[in-house]
PDB file of N, CA and C in Angstrom:
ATOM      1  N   UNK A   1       0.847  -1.194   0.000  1.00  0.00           N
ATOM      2  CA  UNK A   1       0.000   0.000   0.000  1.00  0.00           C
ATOM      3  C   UNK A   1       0.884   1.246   0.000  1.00  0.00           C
ATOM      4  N   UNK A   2       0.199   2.453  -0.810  1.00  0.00           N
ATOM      5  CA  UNK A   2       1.367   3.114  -0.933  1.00  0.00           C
ATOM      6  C   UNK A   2       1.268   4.329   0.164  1.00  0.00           C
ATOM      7  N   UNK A   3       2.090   4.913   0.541  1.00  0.00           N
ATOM      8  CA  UNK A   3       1.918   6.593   1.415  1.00  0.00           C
ATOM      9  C   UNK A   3       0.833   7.468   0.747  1.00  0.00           C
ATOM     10  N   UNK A   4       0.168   7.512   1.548  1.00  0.00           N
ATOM     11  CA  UNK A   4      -0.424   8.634   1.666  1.00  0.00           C
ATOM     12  C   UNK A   4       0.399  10.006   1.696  1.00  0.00           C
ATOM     13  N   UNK A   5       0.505  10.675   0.723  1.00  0.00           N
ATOM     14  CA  UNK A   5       1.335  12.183   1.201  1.00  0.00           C
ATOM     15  C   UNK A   5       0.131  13.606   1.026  1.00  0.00           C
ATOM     16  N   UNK A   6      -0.549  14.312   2.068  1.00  0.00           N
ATOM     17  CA  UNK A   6      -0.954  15.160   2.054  1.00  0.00           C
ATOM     18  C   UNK A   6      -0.294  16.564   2.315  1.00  0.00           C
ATOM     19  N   UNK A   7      -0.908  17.106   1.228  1.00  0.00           N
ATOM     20  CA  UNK A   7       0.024  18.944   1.495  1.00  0.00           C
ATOM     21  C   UNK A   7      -0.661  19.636   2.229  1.00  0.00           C
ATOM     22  N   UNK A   8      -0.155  20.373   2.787  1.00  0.00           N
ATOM     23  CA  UNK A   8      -0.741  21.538   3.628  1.00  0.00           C
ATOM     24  C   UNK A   8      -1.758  22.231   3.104  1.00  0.00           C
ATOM     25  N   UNK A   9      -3.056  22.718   3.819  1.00  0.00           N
ATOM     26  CA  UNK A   9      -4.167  23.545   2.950  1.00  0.00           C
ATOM     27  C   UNK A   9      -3.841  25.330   3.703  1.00  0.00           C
ATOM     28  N   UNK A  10      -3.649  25.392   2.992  1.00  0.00           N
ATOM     29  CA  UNK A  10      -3.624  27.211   3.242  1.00  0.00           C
ATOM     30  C   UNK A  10      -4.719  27.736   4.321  1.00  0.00           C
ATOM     31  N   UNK A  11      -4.288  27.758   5.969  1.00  0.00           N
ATOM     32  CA  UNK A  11      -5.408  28.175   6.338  1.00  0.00           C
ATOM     33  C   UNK A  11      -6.216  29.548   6.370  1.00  0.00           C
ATOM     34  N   UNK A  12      -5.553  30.560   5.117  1.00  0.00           N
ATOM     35  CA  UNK A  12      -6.381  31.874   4.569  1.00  0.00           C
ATOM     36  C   UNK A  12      -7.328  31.579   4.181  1.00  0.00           C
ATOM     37  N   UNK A  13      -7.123  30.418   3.188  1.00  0.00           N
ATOM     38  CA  UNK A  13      -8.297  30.109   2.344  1.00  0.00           C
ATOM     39  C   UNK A  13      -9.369  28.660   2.678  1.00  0.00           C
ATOM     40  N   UNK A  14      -8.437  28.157   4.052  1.00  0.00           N
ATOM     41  CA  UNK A  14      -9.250  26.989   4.288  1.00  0.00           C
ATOM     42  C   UNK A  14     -10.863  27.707   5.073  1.00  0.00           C
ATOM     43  N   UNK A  15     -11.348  28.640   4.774  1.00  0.00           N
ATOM     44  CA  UNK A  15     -12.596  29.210   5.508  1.00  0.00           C
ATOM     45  C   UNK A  15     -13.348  29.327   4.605  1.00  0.00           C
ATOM     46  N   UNK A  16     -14.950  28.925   4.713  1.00  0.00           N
ATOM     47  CA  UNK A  16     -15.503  28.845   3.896  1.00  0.00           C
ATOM     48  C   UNK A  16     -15.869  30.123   3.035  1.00  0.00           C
ATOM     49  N   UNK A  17     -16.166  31.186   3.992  1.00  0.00           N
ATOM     50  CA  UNK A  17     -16.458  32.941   3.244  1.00  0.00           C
ATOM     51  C   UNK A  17     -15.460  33.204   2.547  1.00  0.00           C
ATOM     52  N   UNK A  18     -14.373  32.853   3.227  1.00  0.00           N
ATOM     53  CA  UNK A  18     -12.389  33.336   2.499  1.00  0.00           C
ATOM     54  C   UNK A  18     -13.080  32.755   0.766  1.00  0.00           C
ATOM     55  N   UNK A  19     -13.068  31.601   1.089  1.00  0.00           N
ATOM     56  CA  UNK A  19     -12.677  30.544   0.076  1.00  0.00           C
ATOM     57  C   UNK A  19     -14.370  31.054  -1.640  1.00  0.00           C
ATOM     58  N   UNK A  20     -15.221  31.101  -0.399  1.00  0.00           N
ATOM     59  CA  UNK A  20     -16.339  31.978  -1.361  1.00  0.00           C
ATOM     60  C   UNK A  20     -15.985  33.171  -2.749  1.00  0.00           C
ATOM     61  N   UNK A  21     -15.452  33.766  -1.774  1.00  0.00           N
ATOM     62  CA  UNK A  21     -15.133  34.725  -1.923  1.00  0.00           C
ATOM     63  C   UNK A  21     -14.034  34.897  -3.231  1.00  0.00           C
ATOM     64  N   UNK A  22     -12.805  33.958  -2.976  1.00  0.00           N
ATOM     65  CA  UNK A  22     -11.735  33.744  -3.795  1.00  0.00           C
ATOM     66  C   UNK A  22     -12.628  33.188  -5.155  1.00  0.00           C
ATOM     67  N   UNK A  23     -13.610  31.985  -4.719  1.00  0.00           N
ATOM     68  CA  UNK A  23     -14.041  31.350  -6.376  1.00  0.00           C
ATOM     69  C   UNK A  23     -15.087  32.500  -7.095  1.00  0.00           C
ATOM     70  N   UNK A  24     -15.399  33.215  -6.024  1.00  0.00           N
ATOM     71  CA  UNK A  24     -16.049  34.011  -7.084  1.00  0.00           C
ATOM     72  C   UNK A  24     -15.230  34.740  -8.027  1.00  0.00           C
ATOM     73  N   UNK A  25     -13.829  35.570  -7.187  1.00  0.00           N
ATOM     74  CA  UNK A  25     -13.006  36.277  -8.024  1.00  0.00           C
ATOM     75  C   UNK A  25     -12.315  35.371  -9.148  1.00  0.00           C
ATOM     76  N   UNK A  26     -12.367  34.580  -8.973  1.00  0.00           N
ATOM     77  CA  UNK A  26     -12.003  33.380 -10.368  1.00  0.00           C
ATOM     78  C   UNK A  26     -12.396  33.536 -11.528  1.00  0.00           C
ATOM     79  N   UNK A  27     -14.243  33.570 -11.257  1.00  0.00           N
ATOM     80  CA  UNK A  27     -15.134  33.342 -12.609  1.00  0.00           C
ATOM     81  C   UNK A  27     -14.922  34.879 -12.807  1.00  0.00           C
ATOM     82  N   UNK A  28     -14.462  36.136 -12.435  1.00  0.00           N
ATOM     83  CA  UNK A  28     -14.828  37.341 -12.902  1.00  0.00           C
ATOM     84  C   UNK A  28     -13.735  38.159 -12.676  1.00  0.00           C
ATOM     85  N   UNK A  29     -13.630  38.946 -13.299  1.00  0.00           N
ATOM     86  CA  UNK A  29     -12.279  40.158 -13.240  1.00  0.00           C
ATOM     87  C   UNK A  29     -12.288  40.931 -12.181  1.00  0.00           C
ATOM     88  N   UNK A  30     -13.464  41.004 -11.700  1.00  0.00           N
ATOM     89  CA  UNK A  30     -13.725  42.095 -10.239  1.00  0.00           C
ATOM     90  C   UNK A  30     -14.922  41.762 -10.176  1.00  0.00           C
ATOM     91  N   UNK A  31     -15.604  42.205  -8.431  1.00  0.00           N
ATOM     92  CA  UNK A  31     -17.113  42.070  -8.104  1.00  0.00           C
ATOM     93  C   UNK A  31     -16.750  43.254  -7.164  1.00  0.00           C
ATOM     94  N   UNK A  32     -17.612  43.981  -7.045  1.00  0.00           N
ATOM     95  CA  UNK A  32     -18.209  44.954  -5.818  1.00  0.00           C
ATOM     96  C   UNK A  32     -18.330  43.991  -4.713  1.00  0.00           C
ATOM     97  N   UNK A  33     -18.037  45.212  -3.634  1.00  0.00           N
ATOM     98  CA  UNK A  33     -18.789  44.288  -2.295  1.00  0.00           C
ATOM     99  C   UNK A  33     -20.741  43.569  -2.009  1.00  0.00           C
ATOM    100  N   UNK A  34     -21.211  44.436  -3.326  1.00  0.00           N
ATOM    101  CA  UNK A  34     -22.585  44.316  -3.204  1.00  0.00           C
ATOM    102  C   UNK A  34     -22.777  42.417  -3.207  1.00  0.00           C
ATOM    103  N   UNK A  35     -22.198  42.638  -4.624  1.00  0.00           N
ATOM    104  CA  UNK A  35     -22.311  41.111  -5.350  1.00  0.00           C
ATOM    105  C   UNK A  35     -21.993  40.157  -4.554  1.00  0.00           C
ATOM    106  N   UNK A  36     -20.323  40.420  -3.818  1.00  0.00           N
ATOM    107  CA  UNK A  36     -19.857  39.210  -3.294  1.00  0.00           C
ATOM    108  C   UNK A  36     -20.940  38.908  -2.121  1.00  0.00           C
ATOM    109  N   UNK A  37     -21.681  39.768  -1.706  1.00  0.00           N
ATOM    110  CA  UNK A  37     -22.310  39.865  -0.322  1.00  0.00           C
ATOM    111  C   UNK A  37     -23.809  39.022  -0.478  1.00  0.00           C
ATOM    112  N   UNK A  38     -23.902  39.061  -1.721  1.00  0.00           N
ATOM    113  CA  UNK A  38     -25.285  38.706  -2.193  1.00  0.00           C
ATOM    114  C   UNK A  38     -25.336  37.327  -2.385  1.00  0.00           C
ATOM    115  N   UNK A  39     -23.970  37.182  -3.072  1.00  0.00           N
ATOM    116  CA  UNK A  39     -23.603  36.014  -3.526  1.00  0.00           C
ATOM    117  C   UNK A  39     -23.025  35.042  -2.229  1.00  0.00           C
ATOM    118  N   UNK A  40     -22.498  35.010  -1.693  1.00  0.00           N
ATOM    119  CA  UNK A  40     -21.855  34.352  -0.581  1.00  0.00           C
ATOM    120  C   UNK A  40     -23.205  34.577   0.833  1.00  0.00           C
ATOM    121  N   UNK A  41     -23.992  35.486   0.345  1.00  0.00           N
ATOM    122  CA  UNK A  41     -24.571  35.980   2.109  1.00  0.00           C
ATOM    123  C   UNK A  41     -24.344  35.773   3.193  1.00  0.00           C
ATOM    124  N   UNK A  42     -23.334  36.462   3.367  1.00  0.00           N
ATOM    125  CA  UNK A  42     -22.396  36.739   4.303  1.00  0.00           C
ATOM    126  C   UNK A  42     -23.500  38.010   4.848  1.00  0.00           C
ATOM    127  N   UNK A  43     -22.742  38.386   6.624  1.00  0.00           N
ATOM    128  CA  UNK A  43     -23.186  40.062   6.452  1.00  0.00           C
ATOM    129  C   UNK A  43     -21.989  40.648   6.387  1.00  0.00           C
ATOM    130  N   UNK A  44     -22.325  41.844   6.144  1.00  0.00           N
ATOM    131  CA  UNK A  44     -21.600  43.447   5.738  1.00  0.00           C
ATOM    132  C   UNK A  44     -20.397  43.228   6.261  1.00  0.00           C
ATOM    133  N   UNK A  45     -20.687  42.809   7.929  1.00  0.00           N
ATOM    134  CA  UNK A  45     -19.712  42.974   8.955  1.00  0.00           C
ATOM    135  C   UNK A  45     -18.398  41.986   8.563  1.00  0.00           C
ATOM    136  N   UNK A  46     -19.356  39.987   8.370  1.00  0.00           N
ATOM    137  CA  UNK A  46     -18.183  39.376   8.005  1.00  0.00           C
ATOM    138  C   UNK A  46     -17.409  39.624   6.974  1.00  0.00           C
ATOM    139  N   UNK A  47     -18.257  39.679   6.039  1.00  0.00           N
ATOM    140  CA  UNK A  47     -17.728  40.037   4.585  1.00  0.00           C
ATOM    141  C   UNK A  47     -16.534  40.921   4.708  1.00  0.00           C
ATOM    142  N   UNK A  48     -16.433  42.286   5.132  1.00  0.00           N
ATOM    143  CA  UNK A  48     -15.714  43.276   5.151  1.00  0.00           C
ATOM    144  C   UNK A  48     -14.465  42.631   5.781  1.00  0.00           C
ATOM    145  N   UNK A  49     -14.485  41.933   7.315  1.00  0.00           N
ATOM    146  CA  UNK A  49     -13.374  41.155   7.984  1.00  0.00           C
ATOM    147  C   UNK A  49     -12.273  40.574   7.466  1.00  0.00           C
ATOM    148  N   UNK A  50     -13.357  39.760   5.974  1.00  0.00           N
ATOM    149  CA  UNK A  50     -12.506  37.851   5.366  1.00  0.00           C
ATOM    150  C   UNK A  50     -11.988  39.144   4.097  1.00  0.00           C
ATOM    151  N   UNK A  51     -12.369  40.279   3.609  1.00  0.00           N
ATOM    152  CA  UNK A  51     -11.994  41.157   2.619  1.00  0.00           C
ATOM    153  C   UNK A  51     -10.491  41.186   3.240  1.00  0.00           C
ATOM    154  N   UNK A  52     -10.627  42.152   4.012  1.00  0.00           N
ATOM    155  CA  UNK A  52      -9.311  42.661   4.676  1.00  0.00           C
ATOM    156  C   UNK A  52      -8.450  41.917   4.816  1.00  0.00           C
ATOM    157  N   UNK A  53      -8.507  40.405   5.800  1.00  0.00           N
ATOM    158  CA  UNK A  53      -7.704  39.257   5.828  1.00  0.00           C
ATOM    159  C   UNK A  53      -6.968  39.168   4.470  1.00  0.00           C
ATOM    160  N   UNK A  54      -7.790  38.887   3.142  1.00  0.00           N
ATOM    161  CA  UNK A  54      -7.646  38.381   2.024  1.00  0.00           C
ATOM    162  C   UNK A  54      -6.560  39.384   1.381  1.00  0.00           C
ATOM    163  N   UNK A  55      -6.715  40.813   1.582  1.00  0.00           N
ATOM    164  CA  UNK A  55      -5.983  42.049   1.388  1.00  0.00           C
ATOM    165  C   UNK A  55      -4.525  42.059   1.853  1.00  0.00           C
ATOM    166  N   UNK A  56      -5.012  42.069   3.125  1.00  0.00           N
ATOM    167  CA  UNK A  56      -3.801  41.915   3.662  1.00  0.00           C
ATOM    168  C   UNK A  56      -2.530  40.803   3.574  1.00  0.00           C
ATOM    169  N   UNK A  57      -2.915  39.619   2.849  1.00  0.00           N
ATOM    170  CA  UNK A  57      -2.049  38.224   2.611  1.00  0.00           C
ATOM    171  C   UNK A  57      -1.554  38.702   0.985  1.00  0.00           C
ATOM    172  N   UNK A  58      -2.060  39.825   0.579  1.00  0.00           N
ATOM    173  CA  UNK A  58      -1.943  39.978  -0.897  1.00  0.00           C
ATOM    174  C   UNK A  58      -3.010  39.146  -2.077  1.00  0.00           C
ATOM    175  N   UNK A  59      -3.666  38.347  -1.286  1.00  0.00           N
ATOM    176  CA  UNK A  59      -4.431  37.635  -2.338  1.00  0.00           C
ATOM    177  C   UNK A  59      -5.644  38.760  -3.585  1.00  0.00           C
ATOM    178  N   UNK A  60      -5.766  39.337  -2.925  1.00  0.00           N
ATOM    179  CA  UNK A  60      -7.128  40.202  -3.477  1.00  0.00           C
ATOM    180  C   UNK A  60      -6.989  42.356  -3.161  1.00  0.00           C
ATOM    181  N   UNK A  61      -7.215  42.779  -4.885  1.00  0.00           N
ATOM    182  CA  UNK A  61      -6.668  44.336  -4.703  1.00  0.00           C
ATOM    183  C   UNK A  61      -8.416  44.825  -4.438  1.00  0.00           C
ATOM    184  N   UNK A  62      -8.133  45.317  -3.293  1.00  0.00           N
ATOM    185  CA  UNK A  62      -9.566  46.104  -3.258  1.00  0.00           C
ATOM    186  C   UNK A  62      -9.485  47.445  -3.353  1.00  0.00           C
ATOM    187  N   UNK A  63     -10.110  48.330  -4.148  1.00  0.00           N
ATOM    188  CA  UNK A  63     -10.039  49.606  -4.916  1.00  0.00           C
ATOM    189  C   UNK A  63     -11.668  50.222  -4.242  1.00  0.00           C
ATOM    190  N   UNK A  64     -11.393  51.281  -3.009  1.00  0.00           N
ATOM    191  CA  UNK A  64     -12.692  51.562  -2.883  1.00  0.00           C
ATOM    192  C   UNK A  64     -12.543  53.413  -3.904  1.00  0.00           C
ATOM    193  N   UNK A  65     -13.816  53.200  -4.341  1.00  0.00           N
ATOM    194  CA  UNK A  65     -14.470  53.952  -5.694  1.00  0.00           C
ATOM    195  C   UNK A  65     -15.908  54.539  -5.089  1.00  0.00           C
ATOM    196  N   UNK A  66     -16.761  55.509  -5.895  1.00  0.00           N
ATOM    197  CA  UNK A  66     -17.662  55.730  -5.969  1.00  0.00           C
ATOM    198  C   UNK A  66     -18.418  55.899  -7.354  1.00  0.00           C
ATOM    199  N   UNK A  67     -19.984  55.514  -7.061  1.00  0.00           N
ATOM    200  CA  UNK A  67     -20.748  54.942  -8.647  1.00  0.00           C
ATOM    201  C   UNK A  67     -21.619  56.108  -8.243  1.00  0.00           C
ATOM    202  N   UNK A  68     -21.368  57.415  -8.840  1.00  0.00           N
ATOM    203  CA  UNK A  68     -22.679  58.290  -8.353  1.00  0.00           C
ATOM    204  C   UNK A  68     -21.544  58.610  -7.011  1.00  0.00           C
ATOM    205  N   UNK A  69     -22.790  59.173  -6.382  1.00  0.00           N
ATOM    206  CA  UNK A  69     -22.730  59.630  -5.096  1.00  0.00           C
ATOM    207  C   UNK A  69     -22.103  58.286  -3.948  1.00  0.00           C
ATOM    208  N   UNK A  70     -22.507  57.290  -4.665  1.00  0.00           N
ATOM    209  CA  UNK A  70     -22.704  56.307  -3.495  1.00  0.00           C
ATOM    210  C   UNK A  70     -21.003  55.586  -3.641  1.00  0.00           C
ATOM    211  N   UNK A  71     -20.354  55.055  -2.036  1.00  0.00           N
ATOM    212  CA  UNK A  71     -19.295  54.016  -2.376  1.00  0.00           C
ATOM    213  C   UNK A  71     -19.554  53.276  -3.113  1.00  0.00           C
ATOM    214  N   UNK A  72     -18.128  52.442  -3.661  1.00  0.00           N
ATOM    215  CA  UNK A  72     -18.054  51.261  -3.805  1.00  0.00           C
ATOM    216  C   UNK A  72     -17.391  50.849  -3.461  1.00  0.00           C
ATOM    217  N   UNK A  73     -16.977  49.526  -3.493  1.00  0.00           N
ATOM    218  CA  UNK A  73     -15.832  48.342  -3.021  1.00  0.00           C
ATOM    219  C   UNK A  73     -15.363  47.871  -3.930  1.00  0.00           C
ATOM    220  N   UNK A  74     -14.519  47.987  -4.857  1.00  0.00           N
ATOM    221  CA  UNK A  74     -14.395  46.609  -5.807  1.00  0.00           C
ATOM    222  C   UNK A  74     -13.064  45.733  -5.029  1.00  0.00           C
ATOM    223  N   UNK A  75     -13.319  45.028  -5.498  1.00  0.00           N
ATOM    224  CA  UNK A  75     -12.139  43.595  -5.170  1.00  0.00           C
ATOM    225  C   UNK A  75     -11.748  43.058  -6.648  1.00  0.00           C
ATOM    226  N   UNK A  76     -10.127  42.528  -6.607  1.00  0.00           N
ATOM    227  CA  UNK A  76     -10.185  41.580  -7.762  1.00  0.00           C
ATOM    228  C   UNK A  76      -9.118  40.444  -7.671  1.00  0.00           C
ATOM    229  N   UNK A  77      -9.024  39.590  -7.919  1.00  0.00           N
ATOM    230  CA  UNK A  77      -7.761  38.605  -7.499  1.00  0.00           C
ATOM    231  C   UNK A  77      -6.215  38.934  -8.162  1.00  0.00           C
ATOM    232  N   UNK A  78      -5.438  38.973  -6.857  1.00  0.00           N
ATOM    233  CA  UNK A  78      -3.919  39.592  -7.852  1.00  0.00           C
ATOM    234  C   UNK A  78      -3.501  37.946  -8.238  1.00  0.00           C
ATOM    235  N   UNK A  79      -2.499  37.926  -8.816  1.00  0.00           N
ATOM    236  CA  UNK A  79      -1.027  36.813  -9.442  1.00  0.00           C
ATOM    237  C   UNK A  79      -1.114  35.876  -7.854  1.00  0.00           C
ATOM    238  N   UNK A  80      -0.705  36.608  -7.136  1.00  0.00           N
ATOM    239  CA  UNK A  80      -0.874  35.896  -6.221  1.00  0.00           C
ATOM    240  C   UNK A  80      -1.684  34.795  -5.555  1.00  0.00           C
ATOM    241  N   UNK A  81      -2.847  35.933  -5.178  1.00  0.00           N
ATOM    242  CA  UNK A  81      -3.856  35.301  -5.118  1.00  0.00           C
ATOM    243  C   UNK A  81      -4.276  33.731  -5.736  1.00  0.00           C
ATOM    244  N   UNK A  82      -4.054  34.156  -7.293  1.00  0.00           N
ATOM    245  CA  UNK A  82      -4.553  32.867  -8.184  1.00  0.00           C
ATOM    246  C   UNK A  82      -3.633  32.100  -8.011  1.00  0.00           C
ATOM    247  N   UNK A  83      -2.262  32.135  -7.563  1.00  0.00           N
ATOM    248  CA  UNK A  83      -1.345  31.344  -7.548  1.00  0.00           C
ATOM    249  C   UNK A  83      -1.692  30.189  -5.985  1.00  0.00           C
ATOM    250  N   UNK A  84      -1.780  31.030  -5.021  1.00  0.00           N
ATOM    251  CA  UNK A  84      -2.633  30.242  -4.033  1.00  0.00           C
ATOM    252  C   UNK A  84      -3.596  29.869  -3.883  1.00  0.00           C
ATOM    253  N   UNK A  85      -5.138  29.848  -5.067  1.00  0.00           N
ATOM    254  CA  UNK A  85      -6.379  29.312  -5.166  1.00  0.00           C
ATOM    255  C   UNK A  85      -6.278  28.212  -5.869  1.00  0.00           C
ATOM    256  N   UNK A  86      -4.769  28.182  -6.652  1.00  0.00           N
ATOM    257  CA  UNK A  86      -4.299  27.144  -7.546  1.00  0.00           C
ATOM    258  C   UNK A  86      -3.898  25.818  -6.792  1.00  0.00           C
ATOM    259  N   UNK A  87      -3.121  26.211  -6.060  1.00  0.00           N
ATOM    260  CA  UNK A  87      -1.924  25.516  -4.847  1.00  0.00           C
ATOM    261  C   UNK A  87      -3.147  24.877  -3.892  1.00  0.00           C
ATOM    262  N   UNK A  88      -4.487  25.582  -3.340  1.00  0.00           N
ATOM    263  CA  UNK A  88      -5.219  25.698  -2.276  1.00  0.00           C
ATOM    264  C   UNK A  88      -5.623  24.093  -2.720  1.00  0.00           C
ATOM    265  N   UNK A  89      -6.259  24.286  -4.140  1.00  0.00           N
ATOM    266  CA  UNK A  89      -7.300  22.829  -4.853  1.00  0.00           C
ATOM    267  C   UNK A  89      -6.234  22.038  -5.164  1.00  0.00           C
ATOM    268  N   UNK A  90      -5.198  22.112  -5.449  1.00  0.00           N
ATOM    269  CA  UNK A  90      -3.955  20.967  -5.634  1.00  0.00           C
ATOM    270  C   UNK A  90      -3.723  20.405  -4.370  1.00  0.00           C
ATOM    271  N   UNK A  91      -3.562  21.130  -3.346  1.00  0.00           N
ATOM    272  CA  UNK A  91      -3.537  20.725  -1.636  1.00  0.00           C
ATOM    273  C   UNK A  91      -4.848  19.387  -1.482  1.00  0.00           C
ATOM    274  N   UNK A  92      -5.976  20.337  -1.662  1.00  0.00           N
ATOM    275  CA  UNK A  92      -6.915  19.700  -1.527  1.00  0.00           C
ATOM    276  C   UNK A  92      -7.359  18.343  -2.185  1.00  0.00           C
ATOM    277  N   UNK A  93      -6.947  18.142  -3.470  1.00  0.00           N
ATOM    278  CA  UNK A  93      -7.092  16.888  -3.990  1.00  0.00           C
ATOM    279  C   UNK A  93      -6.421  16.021  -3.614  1.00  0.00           C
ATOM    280  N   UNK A  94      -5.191  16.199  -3.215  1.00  0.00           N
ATOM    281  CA  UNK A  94      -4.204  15.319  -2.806  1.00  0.00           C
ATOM    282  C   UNK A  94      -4.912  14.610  -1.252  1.00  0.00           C
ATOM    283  N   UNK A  95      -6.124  14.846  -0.887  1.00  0.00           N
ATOM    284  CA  UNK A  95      -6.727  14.742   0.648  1.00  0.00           C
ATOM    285  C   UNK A  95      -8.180  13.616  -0.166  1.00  0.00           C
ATOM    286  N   UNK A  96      -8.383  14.308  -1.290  1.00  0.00           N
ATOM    287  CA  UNK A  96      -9.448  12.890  -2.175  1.00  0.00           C
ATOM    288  C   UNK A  96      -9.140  11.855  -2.354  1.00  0.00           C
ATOM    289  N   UNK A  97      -9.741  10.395  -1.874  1.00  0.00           N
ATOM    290  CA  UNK A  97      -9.571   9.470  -2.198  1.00  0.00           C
ATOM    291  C   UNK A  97      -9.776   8.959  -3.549  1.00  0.00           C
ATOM    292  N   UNK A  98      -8.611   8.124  -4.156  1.00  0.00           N
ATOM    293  CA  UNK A  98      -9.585   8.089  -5.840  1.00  0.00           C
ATOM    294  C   UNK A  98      -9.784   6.094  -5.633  1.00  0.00           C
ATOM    295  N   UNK A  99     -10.742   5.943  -6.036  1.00  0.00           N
ATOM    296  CA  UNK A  99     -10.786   4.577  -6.185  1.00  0.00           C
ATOM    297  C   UNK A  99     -10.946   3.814  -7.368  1.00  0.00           C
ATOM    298  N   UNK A 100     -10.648   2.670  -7.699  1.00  0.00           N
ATOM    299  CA  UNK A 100     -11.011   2.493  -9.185  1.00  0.00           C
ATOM    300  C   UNK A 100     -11.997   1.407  -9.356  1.00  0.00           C
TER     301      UNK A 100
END
């Protein structure tokens, strides 16, 4: 039987909102805070928290803007980022059993 070798999972992204959050910036070039908030339903409060975290590791450039009068938030995934959402699901498969 052979070793089992599991890699480490990134615990930035091992959270489920973190991790929300990251696949959305995947499928899209940028989302507002509206979207991700809508999309993940999260509240305001967490949302804003797992943003910052995500900011702060370099994964994600958030650009606050205004549309009109009103803020915005945008977010978008840097090099980085994708380089560790890459690494995150390679981690993670290596933890799937495959059977034949």
């Amino acid at each position: 039987m052979e070793d089992k070798q599991f890699k480490p999972l990134d615990p930035l992204l091992h959270s489920e909102l973190r991790l929300a959050v990251m696949s959305l910036l995947l499928e899209v070039d940028e989302a507002d805070f509206v979207y991700l908030k809508k999309q993940t339903g999260a509240t305001a409060g967490n949302l804003s928290v797992q943003i910052d975290k995500l900011s702060a590791a370099g994964y994600i450039e958030v650009e606050k803007t205004f549309r009109g009068k009103k803020p915005c938030t945008l977010c978008r995934m840097t090099d980085k980022g994708h380089e560790a959402f890459l690494a995150y699901v390679e981690a993670l498969q290596s933890y799937i059993v495959h059977t034949h």
